[in-house]
N, C-alpha and C. Protein backbone atom coordinates (compact mmCIF):
# COMPACT_ATOMS: atom_id res chain seq x y z
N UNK A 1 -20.00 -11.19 7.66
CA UNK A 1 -19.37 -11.53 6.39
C UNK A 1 -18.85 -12.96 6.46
N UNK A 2 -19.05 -13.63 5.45
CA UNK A 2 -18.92 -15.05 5.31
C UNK A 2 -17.04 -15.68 5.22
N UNK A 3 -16.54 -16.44 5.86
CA UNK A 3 -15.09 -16.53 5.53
C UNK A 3 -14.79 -16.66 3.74
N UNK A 4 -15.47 -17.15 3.08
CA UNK A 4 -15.30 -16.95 1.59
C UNK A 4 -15.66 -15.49 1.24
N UNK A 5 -15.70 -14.77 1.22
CA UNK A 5 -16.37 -13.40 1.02
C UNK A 5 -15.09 -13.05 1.57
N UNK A 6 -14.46 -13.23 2.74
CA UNK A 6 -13.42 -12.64 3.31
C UNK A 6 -12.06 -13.26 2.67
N UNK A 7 -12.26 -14.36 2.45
CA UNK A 7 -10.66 -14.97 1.70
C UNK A 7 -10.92 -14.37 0.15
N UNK A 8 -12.19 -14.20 -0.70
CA UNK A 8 -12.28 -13.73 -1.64
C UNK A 8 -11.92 -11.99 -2.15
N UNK A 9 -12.11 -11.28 -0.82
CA UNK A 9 -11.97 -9.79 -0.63
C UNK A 9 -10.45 -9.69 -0.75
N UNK A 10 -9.36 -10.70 0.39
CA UNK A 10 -8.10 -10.75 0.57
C UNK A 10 -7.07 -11.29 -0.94
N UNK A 11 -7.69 -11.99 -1.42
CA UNK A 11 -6.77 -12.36 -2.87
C UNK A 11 -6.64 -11.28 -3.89
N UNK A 12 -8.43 -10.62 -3.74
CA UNK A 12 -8.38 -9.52 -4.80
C UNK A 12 -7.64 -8.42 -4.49
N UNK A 13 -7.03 -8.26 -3.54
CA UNK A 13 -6.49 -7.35 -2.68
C UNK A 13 -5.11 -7.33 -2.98
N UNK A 14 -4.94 -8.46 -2.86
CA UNK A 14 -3.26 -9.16 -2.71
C UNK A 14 -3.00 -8.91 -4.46
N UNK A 15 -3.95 -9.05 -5.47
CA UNK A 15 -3.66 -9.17 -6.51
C UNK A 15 -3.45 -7.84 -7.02
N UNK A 16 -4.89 -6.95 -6.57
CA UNK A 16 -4.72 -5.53 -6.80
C UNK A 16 -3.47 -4.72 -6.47
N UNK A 17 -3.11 -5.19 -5.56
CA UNK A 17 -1.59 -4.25 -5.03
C UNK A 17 -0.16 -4.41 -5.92
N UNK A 18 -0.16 -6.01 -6.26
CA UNK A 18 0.57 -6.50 -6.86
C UNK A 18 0.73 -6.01 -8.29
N UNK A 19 -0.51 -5.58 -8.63
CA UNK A 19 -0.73 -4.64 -10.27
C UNK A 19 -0.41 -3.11 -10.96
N UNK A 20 -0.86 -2.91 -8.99
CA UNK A 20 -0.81 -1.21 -8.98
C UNK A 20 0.55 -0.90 -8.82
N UNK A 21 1.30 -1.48 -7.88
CA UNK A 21 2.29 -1.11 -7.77
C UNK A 21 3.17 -0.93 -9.15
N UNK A 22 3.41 -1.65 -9.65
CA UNK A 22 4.17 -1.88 -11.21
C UNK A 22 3.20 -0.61 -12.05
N UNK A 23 1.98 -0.38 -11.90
CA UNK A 23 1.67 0.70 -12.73
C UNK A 23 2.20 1.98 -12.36
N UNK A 24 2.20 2.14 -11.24
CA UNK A 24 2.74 3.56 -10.51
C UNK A 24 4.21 3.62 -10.92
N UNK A 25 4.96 2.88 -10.78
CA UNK A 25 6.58 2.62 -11.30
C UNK A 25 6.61 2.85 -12.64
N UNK A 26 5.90 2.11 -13.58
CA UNK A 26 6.08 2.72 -14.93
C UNK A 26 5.65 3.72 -15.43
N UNK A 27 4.70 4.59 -14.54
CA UNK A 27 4.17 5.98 -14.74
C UNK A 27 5.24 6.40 -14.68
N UNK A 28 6.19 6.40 -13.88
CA UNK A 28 6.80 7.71 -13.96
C UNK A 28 6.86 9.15 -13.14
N UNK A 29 5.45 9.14 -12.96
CA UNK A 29 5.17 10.16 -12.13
C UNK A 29 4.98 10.49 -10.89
N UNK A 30 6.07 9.34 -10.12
CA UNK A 30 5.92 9.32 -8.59
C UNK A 30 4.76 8.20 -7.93
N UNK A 31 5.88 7.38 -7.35
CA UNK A 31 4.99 6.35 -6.80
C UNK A 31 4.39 6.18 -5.20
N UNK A 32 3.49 5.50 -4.82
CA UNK A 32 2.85 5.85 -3.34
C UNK A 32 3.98 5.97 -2.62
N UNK A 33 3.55 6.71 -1.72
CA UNK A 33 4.67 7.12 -0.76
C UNK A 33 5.28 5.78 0.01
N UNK A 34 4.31 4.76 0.33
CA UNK A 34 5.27 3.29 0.95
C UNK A 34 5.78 3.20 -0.13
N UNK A 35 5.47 3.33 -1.21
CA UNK A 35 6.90 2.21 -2.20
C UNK A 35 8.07 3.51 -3.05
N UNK A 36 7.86 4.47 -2.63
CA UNK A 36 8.68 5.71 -2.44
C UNK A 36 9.88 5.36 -1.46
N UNK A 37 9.82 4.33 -0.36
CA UNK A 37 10.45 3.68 0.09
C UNK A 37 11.34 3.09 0.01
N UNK A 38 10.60 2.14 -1.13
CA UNK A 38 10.71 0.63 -1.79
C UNK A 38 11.81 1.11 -2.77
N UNK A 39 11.41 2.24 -3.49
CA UNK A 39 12.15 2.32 -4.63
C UNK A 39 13.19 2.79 -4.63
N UNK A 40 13.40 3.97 -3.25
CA UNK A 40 14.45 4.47 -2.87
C UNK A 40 15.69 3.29 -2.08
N UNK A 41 15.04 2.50 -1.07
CA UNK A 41 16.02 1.01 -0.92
C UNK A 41 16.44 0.34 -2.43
N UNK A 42 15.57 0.22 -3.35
CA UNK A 42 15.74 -0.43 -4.42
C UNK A 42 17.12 0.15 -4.83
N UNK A 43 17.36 1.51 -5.15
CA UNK A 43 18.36 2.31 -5.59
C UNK A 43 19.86 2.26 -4.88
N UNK A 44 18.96 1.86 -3.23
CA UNK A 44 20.52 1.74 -3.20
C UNK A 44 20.93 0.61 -2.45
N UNK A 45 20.30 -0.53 -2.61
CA UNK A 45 21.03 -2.29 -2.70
C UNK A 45 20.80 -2.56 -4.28
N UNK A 46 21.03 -3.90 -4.06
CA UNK A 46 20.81 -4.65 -5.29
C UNK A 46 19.53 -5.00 -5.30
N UNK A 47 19.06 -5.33 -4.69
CA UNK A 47 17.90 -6.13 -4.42
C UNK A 47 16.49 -5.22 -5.29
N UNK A 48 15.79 -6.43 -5.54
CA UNK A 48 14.72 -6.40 -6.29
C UNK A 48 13.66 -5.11 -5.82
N UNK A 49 12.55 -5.01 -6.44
CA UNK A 49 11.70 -4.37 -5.85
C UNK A 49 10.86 -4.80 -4.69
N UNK A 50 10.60 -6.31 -5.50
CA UNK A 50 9.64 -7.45 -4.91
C UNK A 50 10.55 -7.52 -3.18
N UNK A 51 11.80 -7.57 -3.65
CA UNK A 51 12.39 -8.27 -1.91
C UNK A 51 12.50 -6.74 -1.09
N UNK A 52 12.33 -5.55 -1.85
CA UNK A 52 12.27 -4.01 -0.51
C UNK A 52 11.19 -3.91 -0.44
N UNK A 53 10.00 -4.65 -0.99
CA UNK A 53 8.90 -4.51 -0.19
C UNK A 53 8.56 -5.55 1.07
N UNK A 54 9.45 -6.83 0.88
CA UNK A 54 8.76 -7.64 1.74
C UNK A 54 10.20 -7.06 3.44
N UNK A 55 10.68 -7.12 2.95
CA UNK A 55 11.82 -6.00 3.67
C UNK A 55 11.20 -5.14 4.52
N UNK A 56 10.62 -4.18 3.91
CA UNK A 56 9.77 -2.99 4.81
C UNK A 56 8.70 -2.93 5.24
N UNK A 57 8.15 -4.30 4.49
CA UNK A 57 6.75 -5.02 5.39
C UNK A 57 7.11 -5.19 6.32
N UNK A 58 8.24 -6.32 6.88
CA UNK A 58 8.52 -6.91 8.48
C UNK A 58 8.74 -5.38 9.31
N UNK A 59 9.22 -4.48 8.83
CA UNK A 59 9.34 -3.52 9.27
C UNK A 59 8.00 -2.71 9.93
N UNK A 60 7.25 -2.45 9.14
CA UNK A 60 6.02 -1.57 9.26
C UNK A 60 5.34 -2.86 10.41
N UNK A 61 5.18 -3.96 10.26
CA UNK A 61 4.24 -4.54 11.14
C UNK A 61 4.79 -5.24 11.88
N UNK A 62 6.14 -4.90 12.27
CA UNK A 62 6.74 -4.80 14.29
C UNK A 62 6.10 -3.36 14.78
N UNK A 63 6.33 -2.12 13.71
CA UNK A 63 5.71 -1.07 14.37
C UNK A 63 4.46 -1.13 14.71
N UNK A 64 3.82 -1.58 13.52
CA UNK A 64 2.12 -1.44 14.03
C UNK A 64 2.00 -2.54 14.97
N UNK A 65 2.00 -3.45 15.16
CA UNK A 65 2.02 -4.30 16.28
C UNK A 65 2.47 -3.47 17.65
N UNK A 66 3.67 -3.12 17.72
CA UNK A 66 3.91 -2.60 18.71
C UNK A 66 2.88 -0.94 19.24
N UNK A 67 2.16 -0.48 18.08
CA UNK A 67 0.88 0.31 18.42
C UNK A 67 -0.63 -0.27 19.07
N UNK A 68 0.02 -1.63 18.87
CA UNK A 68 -1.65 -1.89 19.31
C UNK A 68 -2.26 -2.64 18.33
N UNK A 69 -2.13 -2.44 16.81
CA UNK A 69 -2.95 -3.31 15.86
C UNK A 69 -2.60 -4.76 15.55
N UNK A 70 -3.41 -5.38 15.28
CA UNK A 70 -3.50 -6.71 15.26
C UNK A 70 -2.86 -7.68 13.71
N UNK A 71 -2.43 -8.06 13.92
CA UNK A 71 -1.69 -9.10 12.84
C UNK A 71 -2.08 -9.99 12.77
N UNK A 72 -2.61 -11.06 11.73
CA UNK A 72 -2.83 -11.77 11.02
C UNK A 72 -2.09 -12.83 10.64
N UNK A 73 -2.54 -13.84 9.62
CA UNK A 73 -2.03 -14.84 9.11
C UNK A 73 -1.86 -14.01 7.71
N UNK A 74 -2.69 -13.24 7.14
CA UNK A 74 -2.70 -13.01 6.11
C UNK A 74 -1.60 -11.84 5.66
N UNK A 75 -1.08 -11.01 6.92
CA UNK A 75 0.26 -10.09 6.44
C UNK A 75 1.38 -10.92 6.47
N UNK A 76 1.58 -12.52 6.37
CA UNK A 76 2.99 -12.65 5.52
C UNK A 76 2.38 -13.22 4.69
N UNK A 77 1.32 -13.76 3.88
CA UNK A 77 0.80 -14.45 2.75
C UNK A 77 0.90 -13.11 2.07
N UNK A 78 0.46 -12.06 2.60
CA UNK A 78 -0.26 -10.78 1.31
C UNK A 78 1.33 -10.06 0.92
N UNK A 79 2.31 -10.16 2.00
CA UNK A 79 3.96 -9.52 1.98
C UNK A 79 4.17 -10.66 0.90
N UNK A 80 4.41 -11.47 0.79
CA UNK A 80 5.18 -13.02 0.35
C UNK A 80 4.58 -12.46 -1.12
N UNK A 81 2.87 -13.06 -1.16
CA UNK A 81 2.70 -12.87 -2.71
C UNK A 81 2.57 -11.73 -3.22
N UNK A 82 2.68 -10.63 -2.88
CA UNK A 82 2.76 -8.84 -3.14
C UNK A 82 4.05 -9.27 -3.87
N UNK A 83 4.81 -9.47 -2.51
CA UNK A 83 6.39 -9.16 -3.57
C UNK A 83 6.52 -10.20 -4.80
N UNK A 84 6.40 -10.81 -4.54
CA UNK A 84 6.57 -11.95 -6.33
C UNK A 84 5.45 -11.49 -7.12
N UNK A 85 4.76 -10.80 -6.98
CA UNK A 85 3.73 -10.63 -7.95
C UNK A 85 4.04 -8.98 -8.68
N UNK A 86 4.59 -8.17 -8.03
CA UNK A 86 4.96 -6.64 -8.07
C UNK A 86 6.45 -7.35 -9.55
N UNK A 87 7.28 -8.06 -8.70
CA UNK A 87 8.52 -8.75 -9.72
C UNK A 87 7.78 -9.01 -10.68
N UNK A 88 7.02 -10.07 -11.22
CA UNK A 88 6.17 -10.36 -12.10
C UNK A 88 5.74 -9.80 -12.94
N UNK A 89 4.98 -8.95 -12.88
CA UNK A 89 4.44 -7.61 -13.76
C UNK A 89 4.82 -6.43 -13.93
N UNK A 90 6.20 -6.23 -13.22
CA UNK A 90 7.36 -5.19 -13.16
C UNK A 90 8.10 -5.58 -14.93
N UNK A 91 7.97 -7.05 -15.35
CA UNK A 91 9.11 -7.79 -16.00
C UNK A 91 7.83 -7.41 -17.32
N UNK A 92 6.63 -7.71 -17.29
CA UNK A 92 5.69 -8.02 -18.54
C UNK A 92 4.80 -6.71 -18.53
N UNK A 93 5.23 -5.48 -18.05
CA UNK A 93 4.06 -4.93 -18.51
C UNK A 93 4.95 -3.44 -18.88
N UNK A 94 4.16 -3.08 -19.89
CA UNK A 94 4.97 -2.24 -21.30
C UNK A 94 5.78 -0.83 -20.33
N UNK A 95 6.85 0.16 -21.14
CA UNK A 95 6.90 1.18 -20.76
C UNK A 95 6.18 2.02 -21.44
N UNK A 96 5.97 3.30 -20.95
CA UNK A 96 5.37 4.24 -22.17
C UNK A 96 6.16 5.73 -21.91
N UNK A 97 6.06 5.95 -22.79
CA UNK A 97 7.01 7.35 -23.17
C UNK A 97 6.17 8.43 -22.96
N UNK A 98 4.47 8.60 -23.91
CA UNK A 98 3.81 9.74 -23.58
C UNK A 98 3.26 10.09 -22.35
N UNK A 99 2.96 10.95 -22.18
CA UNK A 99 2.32 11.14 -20.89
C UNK A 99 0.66 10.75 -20.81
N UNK A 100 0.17 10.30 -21.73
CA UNK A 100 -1.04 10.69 -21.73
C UNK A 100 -1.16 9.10 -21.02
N UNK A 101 -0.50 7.80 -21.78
CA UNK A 101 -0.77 6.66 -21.09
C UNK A 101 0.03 6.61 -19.66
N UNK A 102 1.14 7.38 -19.40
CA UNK A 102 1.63 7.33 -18.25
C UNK A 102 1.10 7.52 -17.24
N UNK A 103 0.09 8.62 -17.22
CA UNK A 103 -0.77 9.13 -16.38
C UNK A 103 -2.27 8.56 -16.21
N UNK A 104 -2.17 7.42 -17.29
CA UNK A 104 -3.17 6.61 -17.07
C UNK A 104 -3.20 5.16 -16.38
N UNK A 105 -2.01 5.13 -16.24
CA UNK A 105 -0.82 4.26 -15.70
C UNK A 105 -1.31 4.44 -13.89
N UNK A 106 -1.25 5.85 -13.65
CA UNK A 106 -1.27 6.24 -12.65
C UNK A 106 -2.45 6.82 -11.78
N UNK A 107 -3.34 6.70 -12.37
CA UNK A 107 -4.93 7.13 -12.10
C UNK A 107 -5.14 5.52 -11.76
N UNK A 108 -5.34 4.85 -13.10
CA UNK A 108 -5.46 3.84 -12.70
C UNK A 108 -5.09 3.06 -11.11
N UNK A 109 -3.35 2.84 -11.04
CA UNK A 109 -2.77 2.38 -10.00
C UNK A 109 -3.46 2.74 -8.86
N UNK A 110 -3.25 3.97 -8.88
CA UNK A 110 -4.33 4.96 -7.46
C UNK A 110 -5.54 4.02 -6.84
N UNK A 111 -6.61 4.28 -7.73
CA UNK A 111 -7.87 3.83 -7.70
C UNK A 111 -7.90 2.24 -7.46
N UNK A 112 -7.16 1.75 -7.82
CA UNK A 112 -6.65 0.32 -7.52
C UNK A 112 -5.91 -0.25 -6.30
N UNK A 113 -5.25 0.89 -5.66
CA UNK A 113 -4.51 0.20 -4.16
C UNK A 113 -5.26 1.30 -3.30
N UNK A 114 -6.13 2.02 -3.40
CA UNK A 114 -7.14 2.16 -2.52
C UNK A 114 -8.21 1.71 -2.85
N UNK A 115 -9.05 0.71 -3.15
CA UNK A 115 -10.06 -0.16 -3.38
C UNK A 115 -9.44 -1.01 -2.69
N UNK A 116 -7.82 -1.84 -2.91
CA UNK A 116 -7.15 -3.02 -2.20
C UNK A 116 -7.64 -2.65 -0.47
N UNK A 117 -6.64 -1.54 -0.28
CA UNK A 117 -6.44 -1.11 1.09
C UNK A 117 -7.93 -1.57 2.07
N UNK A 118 -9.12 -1.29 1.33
CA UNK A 118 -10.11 -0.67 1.88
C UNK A 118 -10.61 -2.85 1.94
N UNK A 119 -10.06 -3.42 0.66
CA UNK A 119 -10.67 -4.93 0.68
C UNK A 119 -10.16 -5.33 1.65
N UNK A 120 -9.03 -5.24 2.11
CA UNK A 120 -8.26 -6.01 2.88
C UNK A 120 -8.36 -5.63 4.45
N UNK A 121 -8.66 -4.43 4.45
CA UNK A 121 -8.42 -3.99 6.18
C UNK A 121 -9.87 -4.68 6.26
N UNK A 122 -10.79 -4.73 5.50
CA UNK A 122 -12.50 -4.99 5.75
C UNK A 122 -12.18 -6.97 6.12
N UNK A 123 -11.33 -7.17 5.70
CA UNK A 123 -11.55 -8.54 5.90
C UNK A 123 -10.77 -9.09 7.58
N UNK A 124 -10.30 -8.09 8.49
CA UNK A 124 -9.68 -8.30 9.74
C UNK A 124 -9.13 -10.13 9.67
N UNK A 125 -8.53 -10.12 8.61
CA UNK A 125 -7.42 -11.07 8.44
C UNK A 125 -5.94 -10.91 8.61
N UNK A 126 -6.31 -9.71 8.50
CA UNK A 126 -4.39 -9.53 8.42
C UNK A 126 -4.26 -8.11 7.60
N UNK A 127 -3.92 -6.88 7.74
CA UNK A 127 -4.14 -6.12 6.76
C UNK A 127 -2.28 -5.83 6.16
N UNK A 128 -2.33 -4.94 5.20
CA UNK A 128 -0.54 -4.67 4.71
C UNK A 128 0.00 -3.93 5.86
N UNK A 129 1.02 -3.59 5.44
CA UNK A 129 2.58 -2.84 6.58
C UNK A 129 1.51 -1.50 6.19
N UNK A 130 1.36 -0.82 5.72
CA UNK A 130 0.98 0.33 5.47
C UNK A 130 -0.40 0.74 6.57
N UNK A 131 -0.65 -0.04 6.05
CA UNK A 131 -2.45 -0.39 6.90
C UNK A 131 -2.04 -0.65 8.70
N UNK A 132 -1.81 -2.09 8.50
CA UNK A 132 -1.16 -1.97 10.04
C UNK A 132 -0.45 -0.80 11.24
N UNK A 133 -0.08 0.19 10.36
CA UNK A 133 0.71 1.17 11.20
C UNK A 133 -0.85 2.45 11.19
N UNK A 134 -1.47 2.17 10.25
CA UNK A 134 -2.84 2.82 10.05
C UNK A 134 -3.60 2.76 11.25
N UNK A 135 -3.36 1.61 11.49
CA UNK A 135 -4.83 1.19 12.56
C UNK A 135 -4.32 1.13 13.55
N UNK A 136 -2.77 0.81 13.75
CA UNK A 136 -2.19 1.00 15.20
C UNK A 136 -2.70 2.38 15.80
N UNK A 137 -2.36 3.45 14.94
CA UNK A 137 -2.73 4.78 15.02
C UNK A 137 -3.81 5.01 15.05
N UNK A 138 -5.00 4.54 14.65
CA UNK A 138 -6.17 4.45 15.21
C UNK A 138 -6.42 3.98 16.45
N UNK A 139 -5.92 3.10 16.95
CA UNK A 139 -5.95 2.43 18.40
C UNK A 139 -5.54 3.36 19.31
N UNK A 140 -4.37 4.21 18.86
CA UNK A 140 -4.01 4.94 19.82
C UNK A 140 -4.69 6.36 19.36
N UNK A 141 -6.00 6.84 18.77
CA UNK A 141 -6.85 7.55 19.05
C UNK A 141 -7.09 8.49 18.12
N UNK A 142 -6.00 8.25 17.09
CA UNK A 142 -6.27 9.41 15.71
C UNK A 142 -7.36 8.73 14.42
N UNK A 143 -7.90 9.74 13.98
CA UNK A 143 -8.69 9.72 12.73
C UNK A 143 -8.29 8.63 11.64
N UNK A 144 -9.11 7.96 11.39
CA UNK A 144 -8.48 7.14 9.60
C UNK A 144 -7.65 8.33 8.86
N UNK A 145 -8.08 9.01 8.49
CA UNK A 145 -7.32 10.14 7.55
C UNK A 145 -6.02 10.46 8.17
N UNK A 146 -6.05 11.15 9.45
CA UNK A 146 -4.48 11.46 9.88
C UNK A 146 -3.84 10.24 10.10
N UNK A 147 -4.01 9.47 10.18
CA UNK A 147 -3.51 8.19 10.49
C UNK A 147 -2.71 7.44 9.42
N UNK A 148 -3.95 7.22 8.26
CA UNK A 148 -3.18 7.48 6.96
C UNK A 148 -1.90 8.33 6.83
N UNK A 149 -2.06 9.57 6.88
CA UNK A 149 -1.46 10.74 6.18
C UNK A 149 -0.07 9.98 7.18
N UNK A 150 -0.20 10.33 8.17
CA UNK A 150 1.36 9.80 8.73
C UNK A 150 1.96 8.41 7.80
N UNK A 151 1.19 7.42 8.36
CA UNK A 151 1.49 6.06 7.97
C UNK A 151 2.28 6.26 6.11
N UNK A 152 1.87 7.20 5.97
CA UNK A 152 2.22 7.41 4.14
C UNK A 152 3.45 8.21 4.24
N UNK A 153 3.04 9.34 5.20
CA UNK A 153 4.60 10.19 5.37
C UNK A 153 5.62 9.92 5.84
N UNK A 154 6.07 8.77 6.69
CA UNK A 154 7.39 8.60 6.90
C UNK A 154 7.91 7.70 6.32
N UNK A 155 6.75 6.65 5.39
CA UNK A 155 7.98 6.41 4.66
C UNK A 155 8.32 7.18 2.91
N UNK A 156 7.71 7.98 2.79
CA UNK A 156 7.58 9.19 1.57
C UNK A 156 9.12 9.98 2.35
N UNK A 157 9.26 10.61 3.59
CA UNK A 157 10.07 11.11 3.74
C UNK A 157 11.63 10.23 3.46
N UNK A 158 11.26 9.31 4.10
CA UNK A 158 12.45 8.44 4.63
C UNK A 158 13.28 7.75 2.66
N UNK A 159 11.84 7.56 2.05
CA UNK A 159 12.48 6.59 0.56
C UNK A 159 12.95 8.10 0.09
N UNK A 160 12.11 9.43 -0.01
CA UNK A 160 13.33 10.49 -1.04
C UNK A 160 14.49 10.48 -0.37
N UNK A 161 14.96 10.53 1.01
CA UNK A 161 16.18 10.63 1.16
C UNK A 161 16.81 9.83 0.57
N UNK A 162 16.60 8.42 0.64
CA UNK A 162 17.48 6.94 -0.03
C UNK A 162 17.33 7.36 -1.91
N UNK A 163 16.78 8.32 -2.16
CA UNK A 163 16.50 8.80 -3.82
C UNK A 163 15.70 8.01 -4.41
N UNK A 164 14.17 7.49 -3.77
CA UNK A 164 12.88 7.02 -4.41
C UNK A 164 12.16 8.34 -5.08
N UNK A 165 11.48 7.19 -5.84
CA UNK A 165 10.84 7.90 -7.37
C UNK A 165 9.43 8.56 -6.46
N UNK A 166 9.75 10.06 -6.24
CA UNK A 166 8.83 11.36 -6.19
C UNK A 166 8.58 11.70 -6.92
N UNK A 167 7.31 12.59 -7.56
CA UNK A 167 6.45 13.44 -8.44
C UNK A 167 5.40 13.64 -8.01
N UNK A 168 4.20 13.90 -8.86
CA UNK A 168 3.10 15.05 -8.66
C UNK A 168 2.07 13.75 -8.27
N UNK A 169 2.51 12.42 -8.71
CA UNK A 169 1.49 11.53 -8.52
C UNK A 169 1.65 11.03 -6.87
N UNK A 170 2.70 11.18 -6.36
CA UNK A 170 2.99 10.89 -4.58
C UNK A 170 2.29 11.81 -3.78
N UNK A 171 2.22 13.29 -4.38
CA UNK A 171 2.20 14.07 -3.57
C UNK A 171 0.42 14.02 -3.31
N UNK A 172 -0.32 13.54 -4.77
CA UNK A 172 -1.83 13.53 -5.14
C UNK A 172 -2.00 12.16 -4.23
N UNK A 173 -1.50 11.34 -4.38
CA UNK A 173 -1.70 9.92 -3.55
C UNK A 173 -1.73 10.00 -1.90
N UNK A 174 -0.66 10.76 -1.50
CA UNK A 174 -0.06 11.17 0.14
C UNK A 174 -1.41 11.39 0.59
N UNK A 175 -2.14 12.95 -0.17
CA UNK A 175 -3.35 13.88 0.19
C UNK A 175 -4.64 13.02 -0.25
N UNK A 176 -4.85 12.38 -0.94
CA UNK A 176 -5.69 11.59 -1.41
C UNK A 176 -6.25 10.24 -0.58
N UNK A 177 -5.27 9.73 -0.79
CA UNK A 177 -5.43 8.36 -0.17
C UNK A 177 -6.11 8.22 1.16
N UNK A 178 -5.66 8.96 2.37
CA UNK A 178 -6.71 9.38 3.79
C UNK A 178 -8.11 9.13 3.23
N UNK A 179 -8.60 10.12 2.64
CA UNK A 179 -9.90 10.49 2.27
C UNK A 179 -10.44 9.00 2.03
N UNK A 180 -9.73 8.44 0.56
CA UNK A 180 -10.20 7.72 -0.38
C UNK A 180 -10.38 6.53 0.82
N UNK A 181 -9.52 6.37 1.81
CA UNK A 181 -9.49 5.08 2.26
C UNK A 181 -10.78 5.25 3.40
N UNK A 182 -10.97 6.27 3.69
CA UNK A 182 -12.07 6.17 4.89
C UNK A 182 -13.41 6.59 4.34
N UNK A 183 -13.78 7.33 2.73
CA UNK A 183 -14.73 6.83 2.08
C UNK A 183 -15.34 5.14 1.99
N UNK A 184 -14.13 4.37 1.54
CA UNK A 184 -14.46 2.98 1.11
C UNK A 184 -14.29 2.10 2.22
N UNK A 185 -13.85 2.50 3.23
CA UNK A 185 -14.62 1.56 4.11
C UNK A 185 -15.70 2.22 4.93
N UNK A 186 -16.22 3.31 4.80
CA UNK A 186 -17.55 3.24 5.16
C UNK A 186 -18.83 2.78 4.47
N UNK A 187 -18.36 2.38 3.02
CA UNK A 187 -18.85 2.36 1.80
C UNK A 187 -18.81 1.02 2.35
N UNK A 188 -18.14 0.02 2.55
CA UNK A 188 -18.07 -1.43 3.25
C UNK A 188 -18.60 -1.39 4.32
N UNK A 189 -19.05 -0.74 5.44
CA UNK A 189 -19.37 -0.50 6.29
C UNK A 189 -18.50 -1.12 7.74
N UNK A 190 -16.86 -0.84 7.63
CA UNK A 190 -16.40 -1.21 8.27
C UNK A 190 -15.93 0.26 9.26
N UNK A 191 -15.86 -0.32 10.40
CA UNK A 191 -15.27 1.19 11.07
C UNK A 191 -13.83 0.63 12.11
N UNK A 192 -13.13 1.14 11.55
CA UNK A 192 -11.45 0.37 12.50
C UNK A 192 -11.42 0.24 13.53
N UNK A 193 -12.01 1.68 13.96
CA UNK A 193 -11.76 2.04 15.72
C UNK A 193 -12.34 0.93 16.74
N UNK A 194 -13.48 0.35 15.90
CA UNK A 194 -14.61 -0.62 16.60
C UNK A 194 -13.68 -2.22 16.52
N UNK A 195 -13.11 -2.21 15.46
CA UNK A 195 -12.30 -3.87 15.16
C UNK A 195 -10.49 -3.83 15.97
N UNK A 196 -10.21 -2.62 16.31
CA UNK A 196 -8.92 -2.91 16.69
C UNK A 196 -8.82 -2.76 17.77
């Protein structure tokens, strides 16, 4: 893969996350379990959304580092412009009351930060806090899917305690996302175990 192909995979990535996230929040209906996190810190500092994600980024990728996975230049560019970009479109993009767009809100988001996940780990530039603790856990010998499923569950556990925004769409995302993410990068034809 060509370094433009790879800086081109990483922006759309950086942008996609930055979109989804704010859609999942205005759904309503429970947001990914990392920003289940986010939202639960959000609740209880002051601080923005944009600054508890870049917050629990440094966090997630001392852990994954300390598993074994590899860090990048591109996990504080993708932390840095995630969070100003999540602020951004948190401020300009509508609420909705029915459910019918809420939940379209949230299909959408879905399908959108697993397409990211899958651009960004493919480009072994640097992948997110989420990802990073992904592939650490791959290094140390578990499946993409369980690997996922953890990497999603502690901080899903950890943000409801702090009182982050849970529903039916976290719980579909938690179980989902494994799958979705080790479909699309075989679909890229990337395999982790081989790059980390």
């Amino acid at each position: 893969m060509s370094r433009a192909t790879r800086l081109f995979r990483l922006l759309i990535s950086w942008v996609g996350i930055g979109v989804a996230v704010p859609l999942l929040v205005k759904a309503k209906l429970g947001v990914a379990p990392y920003d289940v996190l986010n939202t639960g810190l959000h609740q209880s500092t002051a601080w923005s959304l944009g600054i508890c994600f870049i917050v629990t980024s440094a966090v997630f990728f001392g852990t994954g580092y300390l598993l074994g996975a590899k860090l990048g230049w591109a996990c504080l560019g993708g932390t840095l412009t995630i969070g100003v970009l999540v602020n951004r479109v948190l401020a300009v993009l509508p609420d909705q009351r029915r459910l019918l767009p809420r939940g379209g809100y949230l299909v959408v988001g879905t399908l959108i930060i697993a397409a990211a996940i899958c651009l960004v780990v493919s480009t072994n530039l640097g992948p997110g806090p989420s990802e990073v603790v992904m592939l650490g856990l791959v290094n140390r010998g578990l499946g993409v899917a369980p690997a996922r499923w953890i990497s999603d569950g502690v901080p899903l556990v950890v943000g409801a305690a702090l009182g982050g925004s849970v529903g039916v769409g976290t719980v579909a995302f938690a179980f989902g996302m494994g799958p979705m993410v080790k479909f699309g990068l075989r679909r890229l034809g990337y395999h982790p175990h081989v790059a980390v």
